[in-house]
Protein backbone atom coordinates (compact mmCIF):
# COMPACT_ATOMS: atom_id res chain seq x y z
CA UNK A 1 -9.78 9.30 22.88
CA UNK A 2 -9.50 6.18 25.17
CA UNK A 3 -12.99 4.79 24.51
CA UNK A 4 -11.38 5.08 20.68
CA UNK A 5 -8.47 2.82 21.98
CA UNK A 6 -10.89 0.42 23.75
CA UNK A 7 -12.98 -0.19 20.75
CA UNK A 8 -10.16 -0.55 18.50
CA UNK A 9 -8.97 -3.01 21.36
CA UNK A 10 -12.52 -4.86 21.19
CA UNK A 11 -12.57 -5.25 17.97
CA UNK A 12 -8.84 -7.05 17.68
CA UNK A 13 -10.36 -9.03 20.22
CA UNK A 14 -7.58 -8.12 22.57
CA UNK A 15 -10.16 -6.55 25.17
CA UNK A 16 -13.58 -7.88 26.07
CA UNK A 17 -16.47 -5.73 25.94
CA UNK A 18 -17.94 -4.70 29.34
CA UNK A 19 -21.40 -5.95 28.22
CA UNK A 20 -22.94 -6.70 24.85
CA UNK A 21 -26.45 -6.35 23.96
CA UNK A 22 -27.69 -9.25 21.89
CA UNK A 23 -31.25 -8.87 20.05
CA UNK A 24 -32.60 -12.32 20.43
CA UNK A 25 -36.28 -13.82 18.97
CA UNK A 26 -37.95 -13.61 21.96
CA UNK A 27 -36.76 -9.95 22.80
CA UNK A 28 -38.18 -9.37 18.97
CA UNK A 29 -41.35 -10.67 19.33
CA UNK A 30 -41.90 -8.77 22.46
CA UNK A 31 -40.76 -5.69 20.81
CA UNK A 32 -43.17 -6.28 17.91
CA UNK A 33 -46.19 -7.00 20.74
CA UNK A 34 -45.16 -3.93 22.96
CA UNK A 35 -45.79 -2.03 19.53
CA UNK A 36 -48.76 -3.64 18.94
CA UNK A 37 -47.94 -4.73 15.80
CA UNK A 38 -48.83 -8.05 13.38
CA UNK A 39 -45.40 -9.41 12.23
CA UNK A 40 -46.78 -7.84 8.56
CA UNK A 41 -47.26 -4.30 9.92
CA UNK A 42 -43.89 -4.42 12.21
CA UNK A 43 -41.80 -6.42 9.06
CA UNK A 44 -43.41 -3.03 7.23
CA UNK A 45 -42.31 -0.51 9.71
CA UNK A 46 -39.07 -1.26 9.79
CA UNK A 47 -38.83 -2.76 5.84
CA UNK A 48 -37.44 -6.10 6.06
CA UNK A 49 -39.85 -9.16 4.62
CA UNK A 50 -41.94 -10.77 6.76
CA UNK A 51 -39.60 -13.61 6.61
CA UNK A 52 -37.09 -12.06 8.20
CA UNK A 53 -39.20 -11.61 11.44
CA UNK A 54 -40.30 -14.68 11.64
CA UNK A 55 -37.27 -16.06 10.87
CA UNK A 56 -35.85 -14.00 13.74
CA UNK A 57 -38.91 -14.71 16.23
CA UNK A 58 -38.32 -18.38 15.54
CA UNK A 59 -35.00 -18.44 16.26
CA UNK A 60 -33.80 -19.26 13.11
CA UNK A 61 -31.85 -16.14 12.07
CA UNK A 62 -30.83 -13.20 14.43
CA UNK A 63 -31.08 -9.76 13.49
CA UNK A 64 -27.21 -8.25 12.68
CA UNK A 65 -25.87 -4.88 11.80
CA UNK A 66 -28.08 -1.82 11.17
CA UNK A 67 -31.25 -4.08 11.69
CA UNK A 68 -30.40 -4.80 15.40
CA UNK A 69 -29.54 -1.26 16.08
CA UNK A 70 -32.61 0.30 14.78
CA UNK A 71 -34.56 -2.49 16.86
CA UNK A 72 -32.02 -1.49 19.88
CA UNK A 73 -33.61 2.16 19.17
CA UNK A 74 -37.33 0.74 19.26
CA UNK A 75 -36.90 -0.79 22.28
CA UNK A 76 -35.11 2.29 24.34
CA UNK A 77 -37.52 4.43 22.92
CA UNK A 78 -40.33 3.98 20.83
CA UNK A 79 -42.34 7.01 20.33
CA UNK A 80 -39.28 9.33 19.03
CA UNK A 81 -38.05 6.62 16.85
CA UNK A 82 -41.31 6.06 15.46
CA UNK A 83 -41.73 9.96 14.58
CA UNK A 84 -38.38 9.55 13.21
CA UNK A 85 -39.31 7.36 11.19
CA UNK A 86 -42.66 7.95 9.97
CA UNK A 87 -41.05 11.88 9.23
CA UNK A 88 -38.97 10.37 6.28
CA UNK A 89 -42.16 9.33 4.63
């Protein structure tokens, strides 16, 4: 129950989080090259337009919400996430 009361803390902004994680382009690109993946196969794998990636990669746009945390999941661990996903298909 008290990490409920420090997230509803964080999120007033009355507490600071103890660290963030932030999903920047360069972290994305190395992601993408750790996979072994063009930007077309990885924007594929995880269904966003290849846009996005680049977009992202460049600097221009930074991935948010359930985008960052599935790329959070990637990077942690690849091979279950992967077989995760490719299990829905």
């Amino acid at each position: 129950m008290e990490s409920v009361l420090e997230a509803d803390e964080i999120l007033k902004g009355t507490r600071t989080p103890a660290r963030e994680t932030f999903v920047d382009g360069s972290a994305v690109r190395e992601l993408r090259r750790k996979l072994n993946l063009s930007q077309h196969k990885f924007a594929a794998l995880i269904e966003v337009d290849v846009g996005t990636v680049q977009n992202w990669e460049q600097g221009r746009r930074s991935p948010s919400g359930p985008a960052r945390a599935l790329l959070r999941a990637l990077w942690n661990d690849p091979k279950r996430v992967l077989k995760a996903i490719h299990a829905v298909d």
